[in-house]
Protein backbone atom coordinates (compact mmCIF):
# COMPACT_ATOMS: atom_id res chain seq x y z
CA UNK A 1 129.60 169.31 -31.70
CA UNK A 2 127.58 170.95 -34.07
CA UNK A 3 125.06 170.18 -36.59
CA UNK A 4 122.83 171.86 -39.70
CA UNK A 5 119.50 173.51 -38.38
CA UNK A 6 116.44 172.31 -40.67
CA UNK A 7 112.88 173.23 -39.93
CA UNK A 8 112.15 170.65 -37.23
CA UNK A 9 110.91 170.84 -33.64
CA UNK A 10 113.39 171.44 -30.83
CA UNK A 11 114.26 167.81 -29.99
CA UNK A 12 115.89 166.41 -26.79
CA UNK A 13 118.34 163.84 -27.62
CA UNK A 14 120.29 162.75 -31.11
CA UNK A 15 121.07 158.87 -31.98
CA UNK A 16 124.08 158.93 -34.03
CA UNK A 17 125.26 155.27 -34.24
CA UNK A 18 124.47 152.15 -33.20
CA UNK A 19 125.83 148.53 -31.61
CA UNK A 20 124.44 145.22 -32.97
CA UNK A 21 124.64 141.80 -32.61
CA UNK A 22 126.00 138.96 -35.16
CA UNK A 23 122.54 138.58 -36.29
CA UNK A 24 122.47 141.85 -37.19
CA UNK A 25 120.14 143.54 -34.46
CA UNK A 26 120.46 146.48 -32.80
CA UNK A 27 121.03 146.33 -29.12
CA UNK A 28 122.46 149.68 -27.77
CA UNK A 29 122.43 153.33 -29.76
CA UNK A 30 124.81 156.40 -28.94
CA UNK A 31 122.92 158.91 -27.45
CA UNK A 32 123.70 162.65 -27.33
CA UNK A 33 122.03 165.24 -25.21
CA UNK A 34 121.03 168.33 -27.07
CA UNK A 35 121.28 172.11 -25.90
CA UNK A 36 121.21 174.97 -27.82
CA UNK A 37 118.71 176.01 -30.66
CA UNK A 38 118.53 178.25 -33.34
CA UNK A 39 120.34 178.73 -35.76
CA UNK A 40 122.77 176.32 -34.71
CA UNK A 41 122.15 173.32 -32.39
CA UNK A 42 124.63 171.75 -29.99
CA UNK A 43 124.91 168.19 -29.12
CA UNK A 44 127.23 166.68 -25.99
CA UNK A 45 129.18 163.63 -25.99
CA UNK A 46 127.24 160.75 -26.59
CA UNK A 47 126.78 158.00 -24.06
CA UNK A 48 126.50 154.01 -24.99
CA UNK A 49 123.01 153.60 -24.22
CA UNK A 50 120.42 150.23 -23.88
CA UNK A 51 117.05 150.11 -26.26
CA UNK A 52 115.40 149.72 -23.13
CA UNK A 53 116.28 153.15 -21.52
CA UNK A 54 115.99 155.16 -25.56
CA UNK A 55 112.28 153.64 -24.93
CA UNK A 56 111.64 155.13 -21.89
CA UNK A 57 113.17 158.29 -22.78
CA UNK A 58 110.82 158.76 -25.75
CA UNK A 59 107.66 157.05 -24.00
CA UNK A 60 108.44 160.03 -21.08
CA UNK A 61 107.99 162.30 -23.60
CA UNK A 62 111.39 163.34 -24.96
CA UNK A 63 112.09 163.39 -28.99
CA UNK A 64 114.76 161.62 -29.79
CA UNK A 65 116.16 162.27 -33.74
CA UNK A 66 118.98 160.60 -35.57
CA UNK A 67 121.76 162.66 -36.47
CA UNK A 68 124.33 161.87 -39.23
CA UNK A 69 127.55 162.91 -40.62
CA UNK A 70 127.59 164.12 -44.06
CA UNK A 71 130.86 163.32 -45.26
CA UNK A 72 130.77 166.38 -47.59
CA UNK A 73 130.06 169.21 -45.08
CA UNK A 74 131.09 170.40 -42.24
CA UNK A 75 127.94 170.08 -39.60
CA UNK A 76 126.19 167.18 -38.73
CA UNK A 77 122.76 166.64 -40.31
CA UNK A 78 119.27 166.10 -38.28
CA UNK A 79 117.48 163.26 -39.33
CA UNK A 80 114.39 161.54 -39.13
CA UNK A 81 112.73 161.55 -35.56
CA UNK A 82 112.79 158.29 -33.88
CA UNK A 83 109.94 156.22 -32.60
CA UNK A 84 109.14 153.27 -30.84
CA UNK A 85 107.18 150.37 -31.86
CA UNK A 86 105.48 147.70 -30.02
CA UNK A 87 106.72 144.28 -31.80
CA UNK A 88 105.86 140.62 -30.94
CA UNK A 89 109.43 140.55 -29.54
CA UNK A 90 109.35 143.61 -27.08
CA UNK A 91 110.01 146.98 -28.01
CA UNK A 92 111.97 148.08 -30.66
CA UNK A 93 113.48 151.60 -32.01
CA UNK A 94 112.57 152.78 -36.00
CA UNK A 95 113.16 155.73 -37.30
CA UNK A 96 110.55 157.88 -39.05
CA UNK A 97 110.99 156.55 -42.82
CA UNK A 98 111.02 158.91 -45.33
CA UNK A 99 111.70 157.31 -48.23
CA UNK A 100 115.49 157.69 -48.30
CA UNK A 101 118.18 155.19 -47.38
CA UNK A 102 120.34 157.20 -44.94
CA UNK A 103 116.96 157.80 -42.74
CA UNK A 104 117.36 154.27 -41.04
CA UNK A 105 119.00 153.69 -37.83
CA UNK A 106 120.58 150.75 -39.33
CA UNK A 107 122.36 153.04 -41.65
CA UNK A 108 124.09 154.94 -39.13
CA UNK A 109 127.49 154.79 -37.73
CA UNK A 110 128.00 151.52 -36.51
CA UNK A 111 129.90 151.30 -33.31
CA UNK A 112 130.16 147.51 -32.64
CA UNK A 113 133.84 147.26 -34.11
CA UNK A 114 135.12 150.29 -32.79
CA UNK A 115 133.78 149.93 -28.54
């Protein structure tokens, strides 16, 4: 897979859909390991994995970005970086807001239905 190369830091993994509950809340993300660079940056097959382990990933140090499908183009596009915040619930995923609606991790591809 392929995506768009945008001025960003060389990242480490991609999220590029999720899995959530009936309420609505998102328990498990599809990650994707990253290789490659400039100009073009290559992503492997993503792997169902736990909030718990994204966490750890990011909290080791790795950047972790979202990565969505355009629809109208032909790579996939690098989103915001995601983060993780410390809520009154545990530790949650959020993705770096930018004032757009796409850069949300609850606006990307949503797996439940499909796995």
């Amino acid at each position: 897979m392929f995506c768009s190369f945008k001025k960003i830091k060389f990242m480490n993994y991609f999220v590029s859909g999720v899995w959530k509950t009936t309420q609505g809340v998102v328990t498990h993300v599809m990650l994707h390991l990253v290789s490659g660079g400039h100009p073009v940056i290559n992503f492997m097959p993503g792997e169902k994995a736990t909030l718990a382990s994204v966490c750890r990933l990011i909290e080791l140090g790795h950047t972790v970005n979202c990565v969505m499908w355009p629809y109208t183009g032909k790579l996939w596009d690098v989103g915001p970086q995601v983060t993780v915040i410390n809520g009154l619930n545990g530790d949650f995923l959020r993705s770096v807001a930018d004032n757009t609606i796409k850069d949300n991790l609850d606006n990307l591809i949503n797996y439940t239905a499909l796995f």
